[in-house]
N, C-alpha and C. Protein backbone atom coordinates (compact mmCIF):
# COMPACT_ATOMS: atom_id res chain seq x y z
N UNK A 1 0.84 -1.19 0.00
CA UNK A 1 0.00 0.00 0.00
C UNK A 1 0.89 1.25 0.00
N UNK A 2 0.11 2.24 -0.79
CA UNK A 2 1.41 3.59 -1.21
C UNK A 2 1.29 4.50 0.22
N UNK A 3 1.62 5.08 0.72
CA UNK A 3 1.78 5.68 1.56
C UNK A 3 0.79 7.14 1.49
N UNK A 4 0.02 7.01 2.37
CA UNK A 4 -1.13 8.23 1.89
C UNK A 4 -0.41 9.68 2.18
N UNK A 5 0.75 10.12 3.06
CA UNK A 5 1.38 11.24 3.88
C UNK A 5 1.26 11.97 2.31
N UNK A 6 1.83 11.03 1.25
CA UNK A 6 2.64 11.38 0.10
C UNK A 6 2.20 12.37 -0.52
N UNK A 7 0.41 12.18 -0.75
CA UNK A 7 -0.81 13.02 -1.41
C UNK A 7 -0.22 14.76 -0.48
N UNK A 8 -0.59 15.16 0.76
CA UNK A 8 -0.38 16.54 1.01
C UNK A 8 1.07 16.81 0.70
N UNK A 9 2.07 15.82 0.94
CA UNK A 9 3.44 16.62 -0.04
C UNK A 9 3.46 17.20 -0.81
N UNK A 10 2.80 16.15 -2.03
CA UNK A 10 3.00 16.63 -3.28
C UNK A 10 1.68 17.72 -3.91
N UNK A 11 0.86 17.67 -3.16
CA UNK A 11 -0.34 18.66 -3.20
C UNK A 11 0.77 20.26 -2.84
N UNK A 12 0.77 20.31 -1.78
CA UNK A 12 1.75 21.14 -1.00
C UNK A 12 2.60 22.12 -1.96
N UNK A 13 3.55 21.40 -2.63
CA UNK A 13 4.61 21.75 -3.29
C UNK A 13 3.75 21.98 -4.86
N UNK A 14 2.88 21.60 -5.37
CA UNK A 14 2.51 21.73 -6.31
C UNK A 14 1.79 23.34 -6.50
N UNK A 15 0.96 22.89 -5.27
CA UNK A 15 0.24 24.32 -5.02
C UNK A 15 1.08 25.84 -5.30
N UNK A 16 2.50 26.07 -4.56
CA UNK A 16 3.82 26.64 -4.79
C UNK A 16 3.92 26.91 -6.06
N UNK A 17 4.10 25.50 -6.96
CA UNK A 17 4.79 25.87 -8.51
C UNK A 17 3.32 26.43 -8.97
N UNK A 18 2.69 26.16 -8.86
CA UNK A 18 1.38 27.04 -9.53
C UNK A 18 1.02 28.53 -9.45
N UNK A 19 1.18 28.64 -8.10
CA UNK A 19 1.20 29.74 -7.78
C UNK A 19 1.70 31.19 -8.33
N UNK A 20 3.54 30.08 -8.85
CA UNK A 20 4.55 30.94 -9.21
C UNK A 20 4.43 31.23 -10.60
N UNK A 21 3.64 30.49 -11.24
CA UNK A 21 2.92 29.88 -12.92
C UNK A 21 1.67 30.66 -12.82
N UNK A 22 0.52 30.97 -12.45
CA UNK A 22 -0.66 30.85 -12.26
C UNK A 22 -1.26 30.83 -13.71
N UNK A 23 -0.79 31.61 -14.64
CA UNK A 23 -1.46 31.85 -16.12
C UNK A 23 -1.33 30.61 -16.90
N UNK A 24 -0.71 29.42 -16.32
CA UNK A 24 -0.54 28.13 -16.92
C UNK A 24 -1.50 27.47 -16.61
N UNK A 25 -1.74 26.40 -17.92
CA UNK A 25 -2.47 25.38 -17.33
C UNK A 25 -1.69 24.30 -16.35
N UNK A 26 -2.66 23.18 -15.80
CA UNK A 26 -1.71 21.98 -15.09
C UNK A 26 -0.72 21.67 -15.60
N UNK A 27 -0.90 20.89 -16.91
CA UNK A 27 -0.18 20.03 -17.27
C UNK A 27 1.18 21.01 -17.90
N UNK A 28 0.68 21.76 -18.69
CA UNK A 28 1.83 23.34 -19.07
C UNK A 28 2.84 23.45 -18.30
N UNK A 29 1.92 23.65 -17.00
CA UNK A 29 3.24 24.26 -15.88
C UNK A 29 4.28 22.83 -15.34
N UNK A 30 3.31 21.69 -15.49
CA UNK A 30 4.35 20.56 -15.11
C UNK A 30 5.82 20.35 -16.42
N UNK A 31 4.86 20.28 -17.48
CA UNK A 31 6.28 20.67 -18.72
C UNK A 31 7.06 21.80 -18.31
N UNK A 32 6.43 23.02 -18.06
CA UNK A 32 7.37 23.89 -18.41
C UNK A 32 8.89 24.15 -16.72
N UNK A 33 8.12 23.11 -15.73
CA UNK A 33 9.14 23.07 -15.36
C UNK A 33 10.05 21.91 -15.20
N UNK A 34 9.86 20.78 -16.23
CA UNK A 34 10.82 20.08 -16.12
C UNK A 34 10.22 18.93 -15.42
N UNK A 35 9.03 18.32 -14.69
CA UNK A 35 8.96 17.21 -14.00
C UNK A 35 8.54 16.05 -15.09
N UNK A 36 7.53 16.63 -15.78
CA UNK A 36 7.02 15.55 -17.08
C UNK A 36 8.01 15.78 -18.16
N UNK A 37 7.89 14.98 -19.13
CA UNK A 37 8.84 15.72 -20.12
C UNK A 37 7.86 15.09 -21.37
N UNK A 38 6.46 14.03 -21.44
CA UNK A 38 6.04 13.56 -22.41
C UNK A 38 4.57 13.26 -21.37
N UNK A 39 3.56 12.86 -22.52
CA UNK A 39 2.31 11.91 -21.81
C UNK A 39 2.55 10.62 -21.58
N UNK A 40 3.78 10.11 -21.66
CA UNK A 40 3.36 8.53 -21.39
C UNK A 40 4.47 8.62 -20.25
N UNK A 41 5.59 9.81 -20.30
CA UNK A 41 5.93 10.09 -18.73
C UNK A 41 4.78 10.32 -17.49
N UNK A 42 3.83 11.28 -17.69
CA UNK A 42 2.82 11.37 -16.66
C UNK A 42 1.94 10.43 -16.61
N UNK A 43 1.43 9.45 -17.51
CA UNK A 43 1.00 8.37 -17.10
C UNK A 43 1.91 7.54 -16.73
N UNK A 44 3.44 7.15 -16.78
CA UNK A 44 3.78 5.73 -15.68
C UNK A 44 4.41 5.92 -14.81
N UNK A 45 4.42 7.66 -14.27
CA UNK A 45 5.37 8.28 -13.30
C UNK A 45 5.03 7.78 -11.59
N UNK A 46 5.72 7.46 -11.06
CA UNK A 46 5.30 7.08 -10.35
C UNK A 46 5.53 8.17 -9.04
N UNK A 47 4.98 8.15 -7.91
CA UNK A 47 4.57 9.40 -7.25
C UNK A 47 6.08 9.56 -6.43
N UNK A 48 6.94 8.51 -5.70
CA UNK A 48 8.01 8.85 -5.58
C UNK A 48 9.13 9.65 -6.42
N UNK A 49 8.65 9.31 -7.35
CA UNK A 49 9.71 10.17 -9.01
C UNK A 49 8.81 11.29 -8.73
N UNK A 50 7.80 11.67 -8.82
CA UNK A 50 7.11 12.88 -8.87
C UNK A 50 7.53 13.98 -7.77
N UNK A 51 7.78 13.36 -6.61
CA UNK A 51 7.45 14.25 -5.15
C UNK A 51 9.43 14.21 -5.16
N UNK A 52 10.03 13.29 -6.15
CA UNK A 52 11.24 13.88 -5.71
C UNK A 52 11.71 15.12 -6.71
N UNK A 53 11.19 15.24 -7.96
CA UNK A 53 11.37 16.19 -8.55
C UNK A 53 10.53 17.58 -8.48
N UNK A 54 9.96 17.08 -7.90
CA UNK A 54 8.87 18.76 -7.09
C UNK A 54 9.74 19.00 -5.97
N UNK A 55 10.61 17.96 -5.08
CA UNK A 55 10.91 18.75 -4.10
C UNK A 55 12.67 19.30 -4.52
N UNK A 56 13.13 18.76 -6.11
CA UNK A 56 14.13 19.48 -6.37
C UNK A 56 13.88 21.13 -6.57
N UNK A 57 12.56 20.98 -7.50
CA UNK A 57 12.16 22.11 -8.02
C UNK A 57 11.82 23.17 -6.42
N UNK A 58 11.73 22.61 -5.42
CA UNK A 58 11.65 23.50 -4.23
C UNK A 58 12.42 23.78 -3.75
N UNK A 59 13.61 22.84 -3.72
CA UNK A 59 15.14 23.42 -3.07
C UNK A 59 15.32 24.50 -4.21
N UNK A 60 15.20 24.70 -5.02
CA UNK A 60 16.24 25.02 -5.96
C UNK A 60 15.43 26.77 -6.06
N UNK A 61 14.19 26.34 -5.90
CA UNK A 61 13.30 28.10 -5.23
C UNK A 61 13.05 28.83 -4.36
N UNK A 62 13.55 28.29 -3.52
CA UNK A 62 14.25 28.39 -2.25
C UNK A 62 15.82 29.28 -2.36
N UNK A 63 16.39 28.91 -2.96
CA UNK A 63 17.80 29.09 -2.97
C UNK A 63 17.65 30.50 -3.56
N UNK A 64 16.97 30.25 -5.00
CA UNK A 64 16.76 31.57 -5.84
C UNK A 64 16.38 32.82 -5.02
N UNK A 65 15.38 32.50 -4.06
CA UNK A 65 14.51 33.55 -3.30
C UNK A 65 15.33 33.87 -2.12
N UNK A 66 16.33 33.32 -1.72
CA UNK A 66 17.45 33.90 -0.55
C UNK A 66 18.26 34.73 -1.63
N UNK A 67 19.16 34.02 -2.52
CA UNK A 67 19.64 35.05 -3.48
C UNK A 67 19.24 36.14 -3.88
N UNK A 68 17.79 36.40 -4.06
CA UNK A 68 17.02 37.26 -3.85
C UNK A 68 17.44 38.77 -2.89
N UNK A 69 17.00 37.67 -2.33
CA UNK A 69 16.98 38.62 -0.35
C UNK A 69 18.41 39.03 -0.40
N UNK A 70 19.52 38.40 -0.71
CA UNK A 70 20.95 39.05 -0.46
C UNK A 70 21.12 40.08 -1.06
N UNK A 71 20.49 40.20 -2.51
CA UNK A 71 20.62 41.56 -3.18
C UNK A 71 20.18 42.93 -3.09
């Protein structure tokens, strides 16, 4: 059985990239940042591959937004 915690992670972090997107559609904003790269990627992706590349895409906006702040 998949681990249910997994669903508000990746809800969580998704919510974020959208946010930062909003004029995108779903699937748009998942291409345009790199987690899908095709449709037969988002259909056999599996949610560990998913929630680890959403949470690259969060370190890595994170980092940007202190860089930010230093300037």
């Amino acid at each position: 059985m998949r681990n249910p915690a997994r669903i508000k992670k990746i809800l969580k972090i998704l919510e974020k990239m959208w946010l930062d997107m909003p004029d995108c559609r779903f699937g748009q904003m998942l291409i345009n940042y790199g987690i899908i790269k095709d449709d037969i990627q988002a259909w056999t992706l599996e949610d560990d591959e998913l929630l680890e590349g959403l949470e690259k895409w969060e370190q890595q906006n994170i980092k940007k937004q202190k860089d930010k702040q230093r300037k």
